[in-house]
Protein backbone atom coordinates (compact mmCIF):
# COMPACT_ATOMS: atom_id res chain seq x y z
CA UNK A 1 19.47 -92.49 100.76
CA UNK A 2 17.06 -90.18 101.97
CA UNK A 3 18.04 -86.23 102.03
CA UNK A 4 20.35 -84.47 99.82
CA UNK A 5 22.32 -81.33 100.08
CA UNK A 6 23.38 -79.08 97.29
CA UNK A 7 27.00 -77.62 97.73
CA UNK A 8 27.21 -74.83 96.04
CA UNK A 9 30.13 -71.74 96.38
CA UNK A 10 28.06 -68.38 95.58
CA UNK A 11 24.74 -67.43 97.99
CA UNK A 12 23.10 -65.96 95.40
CA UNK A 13 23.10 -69.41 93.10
CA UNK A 14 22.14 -71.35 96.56
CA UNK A 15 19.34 -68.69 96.86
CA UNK A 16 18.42 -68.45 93.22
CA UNK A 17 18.27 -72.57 93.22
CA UNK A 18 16.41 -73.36 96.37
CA UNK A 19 13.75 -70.86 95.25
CA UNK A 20 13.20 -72.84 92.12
CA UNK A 21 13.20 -76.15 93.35
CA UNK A 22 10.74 -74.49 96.11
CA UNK A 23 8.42 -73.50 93.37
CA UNK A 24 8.42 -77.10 91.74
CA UNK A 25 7.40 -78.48 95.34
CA UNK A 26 10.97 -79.82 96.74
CA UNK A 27 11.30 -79.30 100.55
CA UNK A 28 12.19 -78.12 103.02
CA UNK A 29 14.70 -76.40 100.49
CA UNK A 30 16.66 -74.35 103.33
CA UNK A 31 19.74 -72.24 102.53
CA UNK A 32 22.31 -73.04 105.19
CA UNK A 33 25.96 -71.49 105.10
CA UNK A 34 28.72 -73.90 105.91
CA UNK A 35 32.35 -73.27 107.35
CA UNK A 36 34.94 -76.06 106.52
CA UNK A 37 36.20 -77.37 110.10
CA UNK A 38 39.02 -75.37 110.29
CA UNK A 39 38.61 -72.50 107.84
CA UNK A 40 39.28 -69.44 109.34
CA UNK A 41 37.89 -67.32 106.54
CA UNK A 42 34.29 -66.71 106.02
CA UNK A 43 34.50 -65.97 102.14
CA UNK A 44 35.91 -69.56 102.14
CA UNK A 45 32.06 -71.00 103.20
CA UNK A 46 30.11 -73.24 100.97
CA UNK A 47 25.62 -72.72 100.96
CA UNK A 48 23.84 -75.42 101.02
CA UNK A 49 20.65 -76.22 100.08
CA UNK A 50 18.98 -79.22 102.24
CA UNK A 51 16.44 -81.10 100.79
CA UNK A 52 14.39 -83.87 102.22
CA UNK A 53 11.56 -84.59 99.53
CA UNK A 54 11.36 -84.45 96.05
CA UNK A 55 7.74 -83.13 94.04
CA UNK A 56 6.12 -86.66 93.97
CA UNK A 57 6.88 -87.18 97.83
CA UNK A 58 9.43 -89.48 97.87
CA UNK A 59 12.97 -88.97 99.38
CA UNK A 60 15.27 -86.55 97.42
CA UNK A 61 18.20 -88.89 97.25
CA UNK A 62 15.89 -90.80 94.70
CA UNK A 63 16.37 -87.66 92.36
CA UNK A 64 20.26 -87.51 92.89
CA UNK A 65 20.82 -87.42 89.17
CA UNK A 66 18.71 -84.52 88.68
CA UNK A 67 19.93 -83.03 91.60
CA UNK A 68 23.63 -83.62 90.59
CA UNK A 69 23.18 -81.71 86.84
CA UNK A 70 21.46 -78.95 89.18
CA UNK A 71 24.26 -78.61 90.75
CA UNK A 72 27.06 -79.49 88.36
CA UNK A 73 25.77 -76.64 86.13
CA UNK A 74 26.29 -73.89 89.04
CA UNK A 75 29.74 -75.63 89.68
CA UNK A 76 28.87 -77.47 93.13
CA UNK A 77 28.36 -80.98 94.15
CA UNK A 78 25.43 -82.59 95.93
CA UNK A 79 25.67 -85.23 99.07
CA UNK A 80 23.74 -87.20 100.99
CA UNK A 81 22.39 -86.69 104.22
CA UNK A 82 21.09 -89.53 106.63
């Protein structure tokens, strides 16, 4: 598992969260917005925040349990990216 993304349903907590993991050296920590194939409604869209490496420089899917109470406590998910 090497990258993670953070699925999270309010900008402003994808914002708010990829600045602090930014500040504690995660990266690339990049705010992306994300339609559901086949939603036609924008409010509908999920942020996510990608992430690639963790603090210590190894891959951030070796943090997923920090990642997941991150994430749990603004009422997303996380996944993994390949």
């Amino acid at each position: 598992m090497d990258g993670m993304l953070l699925v999270l349903h309010e900008r402003d907590e994808a914002e708010r969260l990829a600045a602090e993991l930014a500040e504690l050296g995660w990266r690339p920590c990049a705010v992306h917005k994300e339609l559901l194939a086949g939603e036609d409604d924008a409010e509908d869209a999920d942020w996510l925040v990608e992430l690639a490496t963790a603090p210590d420089g190894t891959p951030a899917g070796a943090h997923e349990e920090f990642l997941t109470e991150l994430a749990d406590r603004a009422e997303g998910f996380v996944t993994s990216i390949n």
